[in-house]
PDB file of N, CA and C in Angstrom:
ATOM      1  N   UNK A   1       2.453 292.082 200.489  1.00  0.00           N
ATOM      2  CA  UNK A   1       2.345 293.125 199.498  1.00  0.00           C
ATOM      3  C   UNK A   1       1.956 292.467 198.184  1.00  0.00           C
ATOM      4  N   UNK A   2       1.040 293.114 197.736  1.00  0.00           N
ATOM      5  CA  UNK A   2       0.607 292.159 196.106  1.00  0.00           C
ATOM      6  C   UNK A   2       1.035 293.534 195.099  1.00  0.00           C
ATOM      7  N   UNK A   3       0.930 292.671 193.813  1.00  0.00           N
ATOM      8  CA  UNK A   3       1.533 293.180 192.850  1.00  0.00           C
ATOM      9  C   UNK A   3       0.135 293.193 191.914  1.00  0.00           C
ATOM     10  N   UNK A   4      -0.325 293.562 191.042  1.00  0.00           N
ATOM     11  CA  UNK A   4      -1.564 293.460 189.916  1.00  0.00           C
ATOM     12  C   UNK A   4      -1.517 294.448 189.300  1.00  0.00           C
ATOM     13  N   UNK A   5      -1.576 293.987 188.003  1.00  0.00           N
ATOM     14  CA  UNK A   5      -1.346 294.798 186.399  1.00  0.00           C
ATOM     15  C   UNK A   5      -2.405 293.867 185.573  1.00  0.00           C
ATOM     16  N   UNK A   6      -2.234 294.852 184.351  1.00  0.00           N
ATOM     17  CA  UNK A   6      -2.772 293.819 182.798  1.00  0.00           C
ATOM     18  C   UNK A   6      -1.401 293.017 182.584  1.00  0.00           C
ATOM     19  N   UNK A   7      -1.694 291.811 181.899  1.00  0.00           N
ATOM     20  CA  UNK A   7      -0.587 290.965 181.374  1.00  0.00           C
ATOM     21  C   UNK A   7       0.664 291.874 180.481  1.00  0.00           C
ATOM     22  N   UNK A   8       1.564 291.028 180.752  1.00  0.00           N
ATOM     23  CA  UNK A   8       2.816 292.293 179.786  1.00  0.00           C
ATOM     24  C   UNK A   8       3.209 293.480 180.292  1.00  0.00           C
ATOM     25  N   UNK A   9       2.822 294.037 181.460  1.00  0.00           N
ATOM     26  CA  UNK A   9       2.958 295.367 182.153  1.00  0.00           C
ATOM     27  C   UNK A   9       4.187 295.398 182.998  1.00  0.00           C
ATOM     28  N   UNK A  10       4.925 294.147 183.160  1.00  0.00           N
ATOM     29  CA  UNK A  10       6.045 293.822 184.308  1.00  0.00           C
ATOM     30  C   UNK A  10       5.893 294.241 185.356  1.00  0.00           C
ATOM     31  N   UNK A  11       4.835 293.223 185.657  1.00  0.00           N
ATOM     32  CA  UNK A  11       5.052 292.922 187.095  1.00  0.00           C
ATOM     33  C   UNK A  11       6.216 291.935 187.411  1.00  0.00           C
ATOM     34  N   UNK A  12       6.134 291.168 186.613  1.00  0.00           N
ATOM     35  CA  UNK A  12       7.307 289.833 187.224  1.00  0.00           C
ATOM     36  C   UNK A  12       8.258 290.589 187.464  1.00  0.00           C
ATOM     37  N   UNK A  13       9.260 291.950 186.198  1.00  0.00           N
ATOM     38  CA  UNK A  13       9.999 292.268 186.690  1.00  0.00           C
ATOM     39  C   UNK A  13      10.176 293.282 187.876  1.00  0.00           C
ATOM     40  N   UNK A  14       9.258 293.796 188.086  1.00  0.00           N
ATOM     41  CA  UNK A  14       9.434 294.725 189.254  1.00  0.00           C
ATOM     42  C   UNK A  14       9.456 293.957 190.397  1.00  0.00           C
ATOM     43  N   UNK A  15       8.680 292.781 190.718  1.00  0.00           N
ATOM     44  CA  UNK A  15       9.356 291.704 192.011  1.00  0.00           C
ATOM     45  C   UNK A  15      10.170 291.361 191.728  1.00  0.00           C
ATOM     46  N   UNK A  16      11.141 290.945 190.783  1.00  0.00           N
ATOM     47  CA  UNK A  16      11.907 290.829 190.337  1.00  0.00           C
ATOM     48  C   UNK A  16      13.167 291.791 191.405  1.00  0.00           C
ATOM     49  N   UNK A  17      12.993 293.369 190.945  1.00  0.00           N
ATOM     50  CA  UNK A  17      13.707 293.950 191.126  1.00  0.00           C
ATOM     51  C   UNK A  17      13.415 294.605 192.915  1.00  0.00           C
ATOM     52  N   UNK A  18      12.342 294.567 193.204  1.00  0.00           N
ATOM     53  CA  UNK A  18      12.171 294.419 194.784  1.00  0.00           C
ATOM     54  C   UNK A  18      13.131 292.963 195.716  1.00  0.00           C
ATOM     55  N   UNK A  19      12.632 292.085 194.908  1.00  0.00           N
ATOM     56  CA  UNK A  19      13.819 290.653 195.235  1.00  0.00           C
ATOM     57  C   UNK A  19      15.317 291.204 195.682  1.00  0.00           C
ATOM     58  N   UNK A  20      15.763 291.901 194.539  1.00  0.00           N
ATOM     59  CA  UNK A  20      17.208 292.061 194.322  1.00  0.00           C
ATOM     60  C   UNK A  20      17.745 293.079 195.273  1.00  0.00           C
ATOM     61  N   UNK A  21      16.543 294.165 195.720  1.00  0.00           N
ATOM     62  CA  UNK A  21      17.285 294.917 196.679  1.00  0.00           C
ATOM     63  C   UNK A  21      16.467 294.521 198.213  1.00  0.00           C
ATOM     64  N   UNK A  22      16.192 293.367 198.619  1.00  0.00           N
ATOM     65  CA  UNK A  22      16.182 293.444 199.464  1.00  0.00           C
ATOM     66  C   UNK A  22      16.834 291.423 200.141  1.00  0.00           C
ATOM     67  N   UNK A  23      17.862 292.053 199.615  1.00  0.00           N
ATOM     68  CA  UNK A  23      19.123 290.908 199.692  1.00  0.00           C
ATOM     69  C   UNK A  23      19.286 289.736 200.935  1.00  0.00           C
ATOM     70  N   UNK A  24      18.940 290.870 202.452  1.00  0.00           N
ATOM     71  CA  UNK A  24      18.882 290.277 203.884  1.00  0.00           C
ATOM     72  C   UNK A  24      17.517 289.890 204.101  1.00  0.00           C
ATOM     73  N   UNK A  25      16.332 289.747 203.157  1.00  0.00           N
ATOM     74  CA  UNK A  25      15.075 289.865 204.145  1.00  0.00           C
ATOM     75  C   UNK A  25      14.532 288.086 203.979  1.00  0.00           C
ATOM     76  N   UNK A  26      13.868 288.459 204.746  1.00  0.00           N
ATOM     77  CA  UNK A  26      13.250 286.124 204.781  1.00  0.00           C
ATOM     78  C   UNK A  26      11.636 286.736 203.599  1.00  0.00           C
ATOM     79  N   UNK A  27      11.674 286.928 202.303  1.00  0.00           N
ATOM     80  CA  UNK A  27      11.027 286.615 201.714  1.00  0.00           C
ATOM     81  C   UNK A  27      10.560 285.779 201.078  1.00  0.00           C
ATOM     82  N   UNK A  28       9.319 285.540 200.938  1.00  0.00           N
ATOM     83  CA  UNK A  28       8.386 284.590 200.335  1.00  0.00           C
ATOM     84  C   UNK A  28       8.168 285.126 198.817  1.00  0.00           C
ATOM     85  N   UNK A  29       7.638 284.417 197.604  1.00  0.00           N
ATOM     86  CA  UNK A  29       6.911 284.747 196.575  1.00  0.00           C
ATOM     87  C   UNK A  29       5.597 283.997 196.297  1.00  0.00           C
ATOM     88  N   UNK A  30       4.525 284.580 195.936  1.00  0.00           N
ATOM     89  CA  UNK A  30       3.314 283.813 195.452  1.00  0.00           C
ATOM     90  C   UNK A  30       3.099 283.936 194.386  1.00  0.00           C
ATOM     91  N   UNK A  31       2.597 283.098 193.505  1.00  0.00           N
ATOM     92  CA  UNK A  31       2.484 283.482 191.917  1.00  0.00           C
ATOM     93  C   UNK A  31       0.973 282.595 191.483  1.00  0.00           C
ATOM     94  N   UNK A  32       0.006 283.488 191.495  1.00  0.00           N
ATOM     95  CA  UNK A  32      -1.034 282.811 190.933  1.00  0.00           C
ATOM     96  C   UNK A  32      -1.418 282.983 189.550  1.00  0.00           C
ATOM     97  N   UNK A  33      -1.785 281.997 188.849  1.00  0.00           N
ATOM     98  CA  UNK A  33      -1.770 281.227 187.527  1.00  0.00           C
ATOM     99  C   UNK A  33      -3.093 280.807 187.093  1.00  0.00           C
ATOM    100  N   UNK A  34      -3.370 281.503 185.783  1.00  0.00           N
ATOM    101  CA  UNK A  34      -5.076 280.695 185.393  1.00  0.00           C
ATOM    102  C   UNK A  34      -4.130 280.240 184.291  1.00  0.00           C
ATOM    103  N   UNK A  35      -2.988 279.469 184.410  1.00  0.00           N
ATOM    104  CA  UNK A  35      -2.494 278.212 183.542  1.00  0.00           C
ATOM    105  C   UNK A  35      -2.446 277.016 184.427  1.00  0.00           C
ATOM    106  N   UNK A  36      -2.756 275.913 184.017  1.00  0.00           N
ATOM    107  CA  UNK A  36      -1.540 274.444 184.860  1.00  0.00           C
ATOM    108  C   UNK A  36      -0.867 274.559 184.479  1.00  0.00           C
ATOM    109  N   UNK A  37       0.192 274.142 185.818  1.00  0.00           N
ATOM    110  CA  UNK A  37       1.311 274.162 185.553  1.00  0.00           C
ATOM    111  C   UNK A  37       1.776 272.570 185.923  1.00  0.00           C
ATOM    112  N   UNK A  38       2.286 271.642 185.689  1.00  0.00           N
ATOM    113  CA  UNK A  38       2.328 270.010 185.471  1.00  0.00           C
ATOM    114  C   UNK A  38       3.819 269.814 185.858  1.00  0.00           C
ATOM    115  N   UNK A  39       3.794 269.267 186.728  1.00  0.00           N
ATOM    116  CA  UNK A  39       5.253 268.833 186.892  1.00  0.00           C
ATOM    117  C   UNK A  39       5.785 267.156 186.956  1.00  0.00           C
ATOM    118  N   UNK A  40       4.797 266.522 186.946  1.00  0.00           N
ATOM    119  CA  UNK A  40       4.738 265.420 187.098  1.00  0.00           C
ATOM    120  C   UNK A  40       3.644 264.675 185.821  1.00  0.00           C
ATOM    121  N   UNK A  41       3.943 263.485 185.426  1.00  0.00           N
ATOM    122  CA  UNK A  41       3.284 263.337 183.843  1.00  0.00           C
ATOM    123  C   UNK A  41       2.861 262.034 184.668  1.00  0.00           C
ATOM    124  N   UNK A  42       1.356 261.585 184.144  1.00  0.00           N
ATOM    125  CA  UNK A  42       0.835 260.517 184.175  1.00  0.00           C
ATOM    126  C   UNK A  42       1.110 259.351 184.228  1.00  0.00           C
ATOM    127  N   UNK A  43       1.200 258.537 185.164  1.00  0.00           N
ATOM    128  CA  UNK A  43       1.727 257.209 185.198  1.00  0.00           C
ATOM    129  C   UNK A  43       2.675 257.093 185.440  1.00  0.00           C
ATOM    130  N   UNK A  44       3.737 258.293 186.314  1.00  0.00           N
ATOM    131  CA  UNK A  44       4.618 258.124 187.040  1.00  0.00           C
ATOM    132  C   UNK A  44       4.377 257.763 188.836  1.00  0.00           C
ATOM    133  N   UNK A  45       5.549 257.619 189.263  1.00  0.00           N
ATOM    134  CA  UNK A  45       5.463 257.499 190.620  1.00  0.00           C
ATOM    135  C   UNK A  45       5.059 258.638 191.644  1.00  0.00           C
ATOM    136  N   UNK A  46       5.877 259.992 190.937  1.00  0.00           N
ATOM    137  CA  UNK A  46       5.311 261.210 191.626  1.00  0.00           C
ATOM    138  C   UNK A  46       3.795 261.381 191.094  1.00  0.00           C
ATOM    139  N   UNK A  47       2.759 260.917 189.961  1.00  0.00           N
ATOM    140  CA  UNK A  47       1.728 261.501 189.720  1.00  0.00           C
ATOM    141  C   UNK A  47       1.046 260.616 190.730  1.00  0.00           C
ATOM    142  N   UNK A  48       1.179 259.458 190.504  1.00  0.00           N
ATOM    143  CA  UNK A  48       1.072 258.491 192.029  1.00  0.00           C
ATOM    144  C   UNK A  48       0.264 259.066 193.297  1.00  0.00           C
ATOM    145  N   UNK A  49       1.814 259.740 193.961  1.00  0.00           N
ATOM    146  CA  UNK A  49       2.100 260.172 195.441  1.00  0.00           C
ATOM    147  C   UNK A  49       1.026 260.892 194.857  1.00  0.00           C
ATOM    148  N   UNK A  50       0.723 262.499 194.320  1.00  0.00           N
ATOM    149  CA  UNK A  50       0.263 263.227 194.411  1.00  0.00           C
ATOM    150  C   UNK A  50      -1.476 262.784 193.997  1.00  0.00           C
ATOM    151  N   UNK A  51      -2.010 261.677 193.558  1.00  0.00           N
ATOM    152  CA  UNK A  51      -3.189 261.232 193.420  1.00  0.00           C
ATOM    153  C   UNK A  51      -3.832 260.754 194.560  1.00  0.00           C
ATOM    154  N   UNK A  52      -2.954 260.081 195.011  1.00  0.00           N
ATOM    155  CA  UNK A  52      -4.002 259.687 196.643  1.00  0.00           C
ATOM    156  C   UNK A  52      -3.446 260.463 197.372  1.00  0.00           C
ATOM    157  N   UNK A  53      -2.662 261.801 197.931  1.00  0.00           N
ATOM    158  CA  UNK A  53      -2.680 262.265 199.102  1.00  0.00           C
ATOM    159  C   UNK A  53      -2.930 263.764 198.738  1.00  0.00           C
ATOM    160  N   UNK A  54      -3.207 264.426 199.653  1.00  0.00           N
ATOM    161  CA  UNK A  54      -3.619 265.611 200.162  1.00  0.00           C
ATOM    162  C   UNK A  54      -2.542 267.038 200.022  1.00  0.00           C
ATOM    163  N   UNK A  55      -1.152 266.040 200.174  1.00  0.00           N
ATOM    164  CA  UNK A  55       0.005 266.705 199.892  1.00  0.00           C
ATOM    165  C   UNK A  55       0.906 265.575 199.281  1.00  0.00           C
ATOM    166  N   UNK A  56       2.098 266.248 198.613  1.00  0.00           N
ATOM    167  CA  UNK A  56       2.750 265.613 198.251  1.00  0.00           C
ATOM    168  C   UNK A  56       4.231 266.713 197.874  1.00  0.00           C
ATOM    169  N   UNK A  57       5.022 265.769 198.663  1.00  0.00           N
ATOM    170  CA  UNK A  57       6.781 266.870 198.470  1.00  0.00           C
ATOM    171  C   UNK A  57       7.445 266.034 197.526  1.00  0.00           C
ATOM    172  N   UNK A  58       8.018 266.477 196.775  1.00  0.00           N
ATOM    173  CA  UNK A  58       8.842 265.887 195.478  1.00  0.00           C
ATOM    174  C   UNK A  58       9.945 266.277 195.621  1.00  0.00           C
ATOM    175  N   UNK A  59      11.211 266.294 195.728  1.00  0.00           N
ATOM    176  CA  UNK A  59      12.405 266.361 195.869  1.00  0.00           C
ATOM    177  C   UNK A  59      13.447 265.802 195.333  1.00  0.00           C
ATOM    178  N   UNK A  60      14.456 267.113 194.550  1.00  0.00           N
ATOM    179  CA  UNK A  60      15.153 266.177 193.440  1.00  0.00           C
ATOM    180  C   UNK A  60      16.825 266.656 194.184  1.00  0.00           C
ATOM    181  N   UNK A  61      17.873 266.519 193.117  1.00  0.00           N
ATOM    182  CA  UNK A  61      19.231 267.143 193.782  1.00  0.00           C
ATOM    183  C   UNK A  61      19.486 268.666 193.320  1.00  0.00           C
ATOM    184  N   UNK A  62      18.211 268.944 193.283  1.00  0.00           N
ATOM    185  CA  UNK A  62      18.052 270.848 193.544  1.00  0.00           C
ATOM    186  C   UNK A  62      17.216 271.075 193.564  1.00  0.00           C
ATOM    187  N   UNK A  63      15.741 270.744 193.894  1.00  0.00           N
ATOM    188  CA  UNK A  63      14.443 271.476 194.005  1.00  0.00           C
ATOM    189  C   UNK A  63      13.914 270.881 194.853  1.00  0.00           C
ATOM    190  N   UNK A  64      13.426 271.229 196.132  1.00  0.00           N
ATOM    191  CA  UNK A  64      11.902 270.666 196.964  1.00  0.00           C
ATOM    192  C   UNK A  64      10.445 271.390 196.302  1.00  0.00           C
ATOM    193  N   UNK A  65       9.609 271.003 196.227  1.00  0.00           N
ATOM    194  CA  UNK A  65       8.348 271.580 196.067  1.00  0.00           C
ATOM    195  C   UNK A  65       7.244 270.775 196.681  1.00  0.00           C
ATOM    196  N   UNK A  66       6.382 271.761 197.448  1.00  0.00           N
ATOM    197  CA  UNK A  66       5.264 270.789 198.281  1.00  0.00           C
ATOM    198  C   UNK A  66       4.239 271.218 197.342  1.00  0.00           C
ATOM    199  N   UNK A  67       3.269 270.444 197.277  1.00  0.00           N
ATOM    200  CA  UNK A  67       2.262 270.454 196.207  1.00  0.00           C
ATOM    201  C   UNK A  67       1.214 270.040 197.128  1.00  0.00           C
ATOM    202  N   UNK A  68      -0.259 270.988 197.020  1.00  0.00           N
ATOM    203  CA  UNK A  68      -1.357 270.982 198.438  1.00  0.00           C
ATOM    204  C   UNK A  68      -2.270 270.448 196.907  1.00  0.00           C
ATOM    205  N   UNK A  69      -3.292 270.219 197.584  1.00  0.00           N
ATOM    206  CA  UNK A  69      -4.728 270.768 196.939  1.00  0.00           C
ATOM    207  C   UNK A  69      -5.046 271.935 196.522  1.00  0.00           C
ATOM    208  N   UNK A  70      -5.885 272.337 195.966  1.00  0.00           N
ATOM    209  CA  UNK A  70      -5.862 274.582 195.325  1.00  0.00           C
ATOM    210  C   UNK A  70      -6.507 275.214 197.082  1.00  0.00           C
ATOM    211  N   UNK A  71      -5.340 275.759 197.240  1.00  0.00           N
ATOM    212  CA  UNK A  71      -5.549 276.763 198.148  1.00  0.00           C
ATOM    213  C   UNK A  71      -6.192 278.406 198.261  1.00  0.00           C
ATOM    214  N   UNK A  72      -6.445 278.726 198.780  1.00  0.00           N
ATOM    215  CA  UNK A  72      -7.079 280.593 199.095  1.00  0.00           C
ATOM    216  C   UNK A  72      -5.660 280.967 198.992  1.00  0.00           C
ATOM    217  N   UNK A  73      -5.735 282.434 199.247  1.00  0.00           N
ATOM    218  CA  UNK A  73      -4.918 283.342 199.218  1.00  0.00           C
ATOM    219  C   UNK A  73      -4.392 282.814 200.885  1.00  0.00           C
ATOM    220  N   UNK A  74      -5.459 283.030 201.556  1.00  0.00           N
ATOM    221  CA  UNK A  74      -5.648 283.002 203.086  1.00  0.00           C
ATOM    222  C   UNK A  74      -4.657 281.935 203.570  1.00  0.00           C
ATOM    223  N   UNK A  75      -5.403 280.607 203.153  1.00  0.00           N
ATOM    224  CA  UNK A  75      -4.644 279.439 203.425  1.00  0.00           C
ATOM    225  C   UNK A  75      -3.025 279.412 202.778  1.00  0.00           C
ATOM    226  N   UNK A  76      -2.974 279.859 201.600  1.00  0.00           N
ATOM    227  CA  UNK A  76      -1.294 279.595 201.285  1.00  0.00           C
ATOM    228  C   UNK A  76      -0.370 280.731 202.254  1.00  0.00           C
ATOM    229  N   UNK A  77      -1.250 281.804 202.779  1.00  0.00           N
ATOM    230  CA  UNK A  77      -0.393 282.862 203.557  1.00  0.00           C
ATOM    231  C   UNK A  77      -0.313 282.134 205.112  1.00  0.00           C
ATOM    232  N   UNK A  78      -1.035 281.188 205.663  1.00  0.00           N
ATOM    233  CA  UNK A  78      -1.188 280.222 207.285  1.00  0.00           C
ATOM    234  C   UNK A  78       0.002 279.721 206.854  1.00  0.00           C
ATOM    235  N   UNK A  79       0.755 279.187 205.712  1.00  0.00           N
ATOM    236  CA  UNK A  79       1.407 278.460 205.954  1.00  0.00           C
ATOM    237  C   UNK A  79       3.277 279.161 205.958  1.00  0.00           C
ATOM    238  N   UNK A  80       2.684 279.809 205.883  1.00  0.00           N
ATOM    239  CA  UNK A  80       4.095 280.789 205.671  1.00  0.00           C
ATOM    240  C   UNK A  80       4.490 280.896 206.920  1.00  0.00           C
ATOM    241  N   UNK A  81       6.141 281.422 207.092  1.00  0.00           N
ATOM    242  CA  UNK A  81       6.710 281.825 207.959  1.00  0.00           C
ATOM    243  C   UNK A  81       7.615 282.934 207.214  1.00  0.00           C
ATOM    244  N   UNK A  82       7.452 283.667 206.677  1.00  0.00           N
ATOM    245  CA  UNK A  82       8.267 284.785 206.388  1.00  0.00           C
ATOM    246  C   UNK A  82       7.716 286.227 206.778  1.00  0.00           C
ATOM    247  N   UNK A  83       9.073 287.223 206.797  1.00  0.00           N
ATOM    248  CA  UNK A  83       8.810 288.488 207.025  1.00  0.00           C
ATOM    249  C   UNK A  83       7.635 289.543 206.088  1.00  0.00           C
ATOM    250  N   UNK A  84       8.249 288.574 204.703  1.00  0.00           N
ATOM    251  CA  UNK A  84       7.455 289.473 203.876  1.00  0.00           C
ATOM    252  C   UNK A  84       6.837 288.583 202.929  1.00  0.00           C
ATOM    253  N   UNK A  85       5.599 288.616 202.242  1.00  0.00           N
ATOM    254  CA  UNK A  85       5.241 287.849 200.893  1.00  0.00           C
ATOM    255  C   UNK A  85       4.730 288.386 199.993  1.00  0.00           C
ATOM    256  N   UNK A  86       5.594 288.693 198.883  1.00  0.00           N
ATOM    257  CA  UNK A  86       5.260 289.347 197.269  1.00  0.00           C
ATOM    258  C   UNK A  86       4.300 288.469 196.956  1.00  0.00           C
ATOM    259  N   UNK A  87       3.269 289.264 196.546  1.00  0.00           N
ATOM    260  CA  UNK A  87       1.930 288.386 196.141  1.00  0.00           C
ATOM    261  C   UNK A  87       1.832 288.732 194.556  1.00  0.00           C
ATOM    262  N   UNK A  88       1.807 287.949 193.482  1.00  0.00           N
ATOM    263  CA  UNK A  88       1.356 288.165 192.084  1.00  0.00           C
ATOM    264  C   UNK A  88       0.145 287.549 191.676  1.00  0.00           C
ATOM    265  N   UNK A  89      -0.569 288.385 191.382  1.00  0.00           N
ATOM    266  CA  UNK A  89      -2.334 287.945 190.906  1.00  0.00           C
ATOM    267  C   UNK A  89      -3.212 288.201 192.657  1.00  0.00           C
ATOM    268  N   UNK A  90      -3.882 287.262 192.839  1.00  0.00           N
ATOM    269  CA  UNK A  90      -4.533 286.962 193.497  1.00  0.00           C
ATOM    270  C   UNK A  90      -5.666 288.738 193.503  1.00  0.00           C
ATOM    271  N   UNK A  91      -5.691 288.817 192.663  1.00  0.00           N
ATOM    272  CA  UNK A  91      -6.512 290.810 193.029  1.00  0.00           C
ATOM    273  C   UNK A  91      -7.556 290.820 193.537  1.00  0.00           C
ATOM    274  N   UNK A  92      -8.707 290.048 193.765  1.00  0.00           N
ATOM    275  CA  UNK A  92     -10.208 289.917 194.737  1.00  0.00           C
ATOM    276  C   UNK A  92      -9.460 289.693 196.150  1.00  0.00           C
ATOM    277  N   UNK A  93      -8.714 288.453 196.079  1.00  0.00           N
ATOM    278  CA  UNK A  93      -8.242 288.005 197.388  1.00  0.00           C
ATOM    279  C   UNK A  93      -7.220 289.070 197.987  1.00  0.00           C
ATOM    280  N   UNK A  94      -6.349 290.187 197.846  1.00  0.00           N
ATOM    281  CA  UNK A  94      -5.517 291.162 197.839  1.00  0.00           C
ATOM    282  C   UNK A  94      -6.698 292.166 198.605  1.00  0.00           C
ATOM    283  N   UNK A  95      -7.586 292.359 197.892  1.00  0.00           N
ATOM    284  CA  UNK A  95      -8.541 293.554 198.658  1.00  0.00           C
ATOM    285  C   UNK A  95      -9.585 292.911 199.639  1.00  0.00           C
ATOM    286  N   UNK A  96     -10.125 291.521 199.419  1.00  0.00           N
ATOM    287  CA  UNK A  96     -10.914 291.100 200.602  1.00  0.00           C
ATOM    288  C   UNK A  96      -9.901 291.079 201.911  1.00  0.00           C
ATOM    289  N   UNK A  97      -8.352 290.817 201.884  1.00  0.00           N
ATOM    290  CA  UNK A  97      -7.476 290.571 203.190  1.00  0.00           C
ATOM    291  C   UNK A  97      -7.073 291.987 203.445  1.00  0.00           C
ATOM    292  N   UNK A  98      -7.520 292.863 203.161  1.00  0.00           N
ATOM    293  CA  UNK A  98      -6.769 294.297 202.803  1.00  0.00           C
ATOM    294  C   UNK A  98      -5.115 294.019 202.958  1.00  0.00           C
ATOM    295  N   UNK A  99      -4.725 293.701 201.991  1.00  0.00           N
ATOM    296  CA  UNK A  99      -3.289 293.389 201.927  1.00  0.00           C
ATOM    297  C   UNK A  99      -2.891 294.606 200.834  1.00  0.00           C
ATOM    298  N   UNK A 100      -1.764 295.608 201.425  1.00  0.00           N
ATOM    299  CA  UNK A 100      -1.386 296.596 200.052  1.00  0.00           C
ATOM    300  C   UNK A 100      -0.804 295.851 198.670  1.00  0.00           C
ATOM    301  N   UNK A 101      -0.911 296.912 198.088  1.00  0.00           N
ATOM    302  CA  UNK A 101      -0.897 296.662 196.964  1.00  0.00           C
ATOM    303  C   UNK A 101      -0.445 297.752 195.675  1.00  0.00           C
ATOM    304  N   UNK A 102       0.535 297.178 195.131  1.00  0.00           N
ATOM    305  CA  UNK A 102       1.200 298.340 193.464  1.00  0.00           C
ATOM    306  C   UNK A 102       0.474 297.596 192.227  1.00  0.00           C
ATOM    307  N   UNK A 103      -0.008 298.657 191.804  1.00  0.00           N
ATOM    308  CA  UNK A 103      -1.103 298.642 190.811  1.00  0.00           C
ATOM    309  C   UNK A 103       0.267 299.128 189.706  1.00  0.00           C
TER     310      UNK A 103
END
């Protein structure tokens, strides 16, 4: 299910509030970004890992995050295993997969 608005319209919070009532389900979230987002700073060991490989998992004593190359809509949804995936942004890729969608 994707989500797409103008900026400021709350979307975040309305997945937000889809999140909250659906307490039992194996959901996923996607959040696409025309920002970088940097988690790792230059001339560390994680910018390292993530320079020569293809993937790279970073793992601290509360966060895993796998970090690919820039993926499709398509490809980040192959890798999923959940019931459901709240999609934010992606709006070309939302109507080429005919995936529904709250405007």
């Amino acid at each position: 299910m994707g989500i797409i608005g103008l900026k400021n319209t709350g979307k975040t919070s309305l997945i937000c509030d889809i999140l909250k009532n659906l307490k039992d389900g194996d959901v996923a979230t996607i959040k696409n970004s025309h920002e970088d987002i940097y988690l790792d700073k230059e001339g560390t060991y994680s910018y390292k890992h993530k320079q020569y490989s293809n993937v790279a998992v970073f793992s601290t004593n509360k966060q895993t995050a796998f970090f690919y190359d820039k993926l499709s809509l398509e490809e980040i949804l192959s890798k999923l295993d959940n019931e459901l995936a709240i999609i934010g942004g992606f709006k070309k890729q939302l109507k080429d997969l005919n995936i529904p969608k709250i405007l």
